[in-house]
C-alpha atoms as a PDB file:
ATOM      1  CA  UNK A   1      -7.392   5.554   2.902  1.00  0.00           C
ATOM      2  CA  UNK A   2     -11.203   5.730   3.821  1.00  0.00           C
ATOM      3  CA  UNK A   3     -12.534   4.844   7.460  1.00  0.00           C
ATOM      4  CA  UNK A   4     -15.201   2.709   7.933  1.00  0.00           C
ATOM      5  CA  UNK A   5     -16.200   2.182  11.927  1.00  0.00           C
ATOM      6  CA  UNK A   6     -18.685  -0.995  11.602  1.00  0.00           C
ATOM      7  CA  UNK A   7     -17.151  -2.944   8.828  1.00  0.00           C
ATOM      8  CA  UNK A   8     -15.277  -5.378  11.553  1.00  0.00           C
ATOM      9  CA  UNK A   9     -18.100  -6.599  12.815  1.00  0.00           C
ATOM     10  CA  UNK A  10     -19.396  -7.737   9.492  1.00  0.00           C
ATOM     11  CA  UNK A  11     -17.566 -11.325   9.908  1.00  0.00           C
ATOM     12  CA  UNK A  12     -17.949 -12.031  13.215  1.00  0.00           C
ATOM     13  CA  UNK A  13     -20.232 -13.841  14.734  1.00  0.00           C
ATOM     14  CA  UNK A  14     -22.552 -12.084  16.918  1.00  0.00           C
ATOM     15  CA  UNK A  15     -22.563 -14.569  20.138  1.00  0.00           C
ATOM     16  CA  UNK A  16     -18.276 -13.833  19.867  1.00  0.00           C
ATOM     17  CA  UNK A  17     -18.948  -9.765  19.365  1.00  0.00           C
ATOM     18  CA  UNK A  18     -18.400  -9.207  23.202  1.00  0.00           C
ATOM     19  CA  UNK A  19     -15.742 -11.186  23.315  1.00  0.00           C
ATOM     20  CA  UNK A  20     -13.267  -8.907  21.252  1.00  0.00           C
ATOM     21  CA  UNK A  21     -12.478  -5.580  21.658  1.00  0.00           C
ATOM     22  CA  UNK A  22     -14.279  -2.966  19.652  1.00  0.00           C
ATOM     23  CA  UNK A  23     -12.073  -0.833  17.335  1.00  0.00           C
ATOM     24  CA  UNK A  24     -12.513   2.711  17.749  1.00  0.00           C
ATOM     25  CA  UNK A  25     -11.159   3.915  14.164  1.00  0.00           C
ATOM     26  CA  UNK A  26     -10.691   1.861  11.236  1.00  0.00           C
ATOM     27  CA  UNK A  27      -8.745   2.128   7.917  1.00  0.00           C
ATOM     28  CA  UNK A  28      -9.310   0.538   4.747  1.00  0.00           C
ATOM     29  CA  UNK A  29      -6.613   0.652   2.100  1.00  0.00           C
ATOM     30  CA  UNK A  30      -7.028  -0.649  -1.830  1.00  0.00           C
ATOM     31  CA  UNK A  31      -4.996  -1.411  -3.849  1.00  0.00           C
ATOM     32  CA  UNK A  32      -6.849  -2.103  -7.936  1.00  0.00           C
ATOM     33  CA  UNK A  33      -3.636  -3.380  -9.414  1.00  0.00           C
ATOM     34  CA  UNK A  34      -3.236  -6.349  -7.364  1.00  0.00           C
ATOM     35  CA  UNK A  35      -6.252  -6.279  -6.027  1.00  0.00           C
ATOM     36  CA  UNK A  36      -5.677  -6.185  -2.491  1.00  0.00           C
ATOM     37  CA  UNK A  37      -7.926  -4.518   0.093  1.00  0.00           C
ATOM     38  CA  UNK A  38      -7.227  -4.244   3.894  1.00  0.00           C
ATOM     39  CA  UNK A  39      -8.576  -2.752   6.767  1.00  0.00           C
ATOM     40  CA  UNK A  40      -6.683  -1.889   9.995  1.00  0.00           C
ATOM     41  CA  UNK A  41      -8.943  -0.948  13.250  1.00  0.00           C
ATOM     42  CA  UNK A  42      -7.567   0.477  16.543  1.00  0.00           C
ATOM     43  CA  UNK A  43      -8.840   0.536  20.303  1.00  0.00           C
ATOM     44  CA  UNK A  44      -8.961   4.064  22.394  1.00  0.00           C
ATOM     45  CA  UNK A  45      -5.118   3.637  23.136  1.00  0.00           C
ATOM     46  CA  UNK A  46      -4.058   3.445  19.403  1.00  0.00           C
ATOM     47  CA  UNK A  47      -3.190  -0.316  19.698  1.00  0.00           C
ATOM     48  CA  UNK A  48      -4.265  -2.943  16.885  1.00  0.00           C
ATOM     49  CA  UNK A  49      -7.670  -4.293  17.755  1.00  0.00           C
ATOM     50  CA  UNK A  50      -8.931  -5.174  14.504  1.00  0.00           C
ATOM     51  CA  UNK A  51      -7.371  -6.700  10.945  1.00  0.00           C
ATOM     52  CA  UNK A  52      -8.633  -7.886   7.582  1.00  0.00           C
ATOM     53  CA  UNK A  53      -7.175  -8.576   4.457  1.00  0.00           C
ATOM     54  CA  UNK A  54      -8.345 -10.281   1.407  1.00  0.00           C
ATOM     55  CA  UNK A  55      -6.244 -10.233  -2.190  1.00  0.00           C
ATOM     56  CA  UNK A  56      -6.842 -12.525  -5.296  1.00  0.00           C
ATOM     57  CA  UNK A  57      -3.468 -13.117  -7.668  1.00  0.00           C
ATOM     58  CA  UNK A  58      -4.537 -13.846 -11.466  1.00  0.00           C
ATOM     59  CA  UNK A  59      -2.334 -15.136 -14.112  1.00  0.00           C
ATOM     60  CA  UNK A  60      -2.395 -14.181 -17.900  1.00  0.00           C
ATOM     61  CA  UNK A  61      -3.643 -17.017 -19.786  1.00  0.00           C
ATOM     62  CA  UNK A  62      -3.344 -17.616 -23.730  1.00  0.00           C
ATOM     63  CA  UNK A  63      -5.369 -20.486 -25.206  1.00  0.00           C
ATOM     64  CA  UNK A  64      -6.600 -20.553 -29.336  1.00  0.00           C
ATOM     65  CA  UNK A  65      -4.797 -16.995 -29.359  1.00  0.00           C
ATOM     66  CA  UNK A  66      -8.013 -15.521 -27.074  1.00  0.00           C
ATOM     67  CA  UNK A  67      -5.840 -14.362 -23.737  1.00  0.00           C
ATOM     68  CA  UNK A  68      -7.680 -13.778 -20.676  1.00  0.00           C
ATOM     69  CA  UNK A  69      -6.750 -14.076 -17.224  1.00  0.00           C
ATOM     70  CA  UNK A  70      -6.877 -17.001 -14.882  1.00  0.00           C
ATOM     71  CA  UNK A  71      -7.475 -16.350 -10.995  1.00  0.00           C
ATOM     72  CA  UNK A  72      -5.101 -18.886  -9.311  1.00  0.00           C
ATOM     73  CA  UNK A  73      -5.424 -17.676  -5.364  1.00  0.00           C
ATOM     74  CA  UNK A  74      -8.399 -15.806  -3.089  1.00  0.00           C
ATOM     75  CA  UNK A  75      -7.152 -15.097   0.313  1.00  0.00           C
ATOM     76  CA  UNK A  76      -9.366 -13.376   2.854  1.00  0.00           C
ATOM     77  CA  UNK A  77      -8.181 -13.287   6.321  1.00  0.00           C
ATOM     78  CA  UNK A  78      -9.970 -11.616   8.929  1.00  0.00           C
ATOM     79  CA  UNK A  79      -8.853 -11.393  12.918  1.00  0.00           C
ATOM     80  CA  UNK A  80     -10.599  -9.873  16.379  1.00  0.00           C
ATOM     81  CA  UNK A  81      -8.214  -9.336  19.331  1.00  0.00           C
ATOM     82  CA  UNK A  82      -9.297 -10.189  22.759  1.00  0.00           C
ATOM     83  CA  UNK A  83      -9.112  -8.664  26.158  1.00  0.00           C
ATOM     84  CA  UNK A  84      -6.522 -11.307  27.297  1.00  0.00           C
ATOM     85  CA  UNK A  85      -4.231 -10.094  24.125  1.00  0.00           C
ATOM     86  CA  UNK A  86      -4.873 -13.070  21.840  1.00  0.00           C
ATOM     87  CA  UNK A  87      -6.777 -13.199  18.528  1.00  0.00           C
ATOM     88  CA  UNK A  88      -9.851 -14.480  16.650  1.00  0.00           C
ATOM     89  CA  UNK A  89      -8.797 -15.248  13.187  1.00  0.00           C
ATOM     90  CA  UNK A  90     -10.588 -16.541  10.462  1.00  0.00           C
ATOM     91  CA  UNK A  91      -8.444 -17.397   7.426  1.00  0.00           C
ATOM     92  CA  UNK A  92     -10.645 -19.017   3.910  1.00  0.00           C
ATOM     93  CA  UNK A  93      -8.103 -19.086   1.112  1.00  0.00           C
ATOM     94  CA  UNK A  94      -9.014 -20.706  -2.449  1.00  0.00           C
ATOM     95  CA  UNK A  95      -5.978 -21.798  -4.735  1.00  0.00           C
ATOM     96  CA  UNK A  96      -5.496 -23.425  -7.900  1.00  0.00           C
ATOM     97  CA  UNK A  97      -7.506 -22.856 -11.532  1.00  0.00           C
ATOM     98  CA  UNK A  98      -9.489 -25.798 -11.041  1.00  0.00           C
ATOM     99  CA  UNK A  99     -10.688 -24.336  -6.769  1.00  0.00           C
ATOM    100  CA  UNK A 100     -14.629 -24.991  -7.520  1.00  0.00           C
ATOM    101  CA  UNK A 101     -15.903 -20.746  -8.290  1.00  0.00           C
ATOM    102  CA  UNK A 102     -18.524 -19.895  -6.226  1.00  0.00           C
ATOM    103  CA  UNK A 103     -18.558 -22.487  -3.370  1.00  0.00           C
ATOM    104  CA  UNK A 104     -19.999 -21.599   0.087  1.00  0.00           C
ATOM    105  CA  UNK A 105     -17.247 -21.338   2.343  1.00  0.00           C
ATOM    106  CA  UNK A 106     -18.033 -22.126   6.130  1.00  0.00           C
ATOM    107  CA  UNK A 107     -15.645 -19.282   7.986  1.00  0.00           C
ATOM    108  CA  UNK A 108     -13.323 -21.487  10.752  1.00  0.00           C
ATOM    109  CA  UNK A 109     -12.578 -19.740  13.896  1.00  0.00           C
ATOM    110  CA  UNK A 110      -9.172 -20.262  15.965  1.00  0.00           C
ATOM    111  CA  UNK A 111      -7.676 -18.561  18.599  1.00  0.00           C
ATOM    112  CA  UNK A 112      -4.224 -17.459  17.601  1.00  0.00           C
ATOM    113  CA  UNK A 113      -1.363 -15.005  19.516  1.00  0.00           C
ATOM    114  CA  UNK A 114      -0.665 -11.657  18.554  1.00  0.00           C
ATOM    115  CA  UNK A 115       2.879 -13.086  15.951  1.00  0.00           C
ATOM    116  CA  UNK A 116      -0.023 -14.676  13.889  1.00  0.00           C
ATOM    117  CA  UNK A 117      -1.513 -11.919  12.996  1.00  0.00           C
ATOM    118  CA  UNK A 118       0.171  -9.861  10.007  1.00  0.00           C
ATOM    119  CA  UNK A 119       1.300  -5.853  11.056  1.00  0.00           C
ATOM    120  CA  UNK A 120       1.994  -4.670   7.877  1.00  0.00           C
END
């Protein structure tokens, strides 16, 4: 576990930065095997103010006896709680081995309730 204060601002828009309550600690947990990152940030009560996740899921891949590995799903999923208790979310995902590698992405904002928001 490492803490990281500013990283939850890093995918917000600034003009929506006041509009979401600023975390006062943040976690970030990693996991290489999967790999899996995620990042947990709290207000000054100790409540969930702040999530992000983002994982990628490969698959083992053997063509003319060269194996290599395939990705087949990018998730990132990043969400902002507001004062009235919903959420900011911003979800980009990229499935499939044919997903075009290195396309810009324009992040989608939507205002979700709290049971869209993973706790674990």
């Amino acid at each position: 576990m490492q803490s990281n204060p500013e990283i939850w601002q890093s995918g917000l828009p600034i003009e929506l930065q006041t509009s979401v309550i600023r975390p006062q600690r943040v976690e970030f947990f990693h996991d290489d095997s999967v790999p899996a990152s995620k990042w947990r940030g709290y207000d000054a009560r100790g409540d969930l103010c702040y999530y992000r996740h983002s994982f990628s899921l490969w698959e083992d891949v053997y063509e003319d006896e060269e194996p290599y590995q395939r990705l087949i799903l990018r998730e990132s999923l990043e969400a902002w709680r507001s004062p009235d208790g919903r959420w900011i979310r911003c979800v980009q995902r990229s499935e499939g081995p044919d997903h075009c590698r290195g396309a810009s992405h324009i992040p989608c904002f939507e205002l979700v309730p709290s049971q869209a928001i993973p706790r674990i």
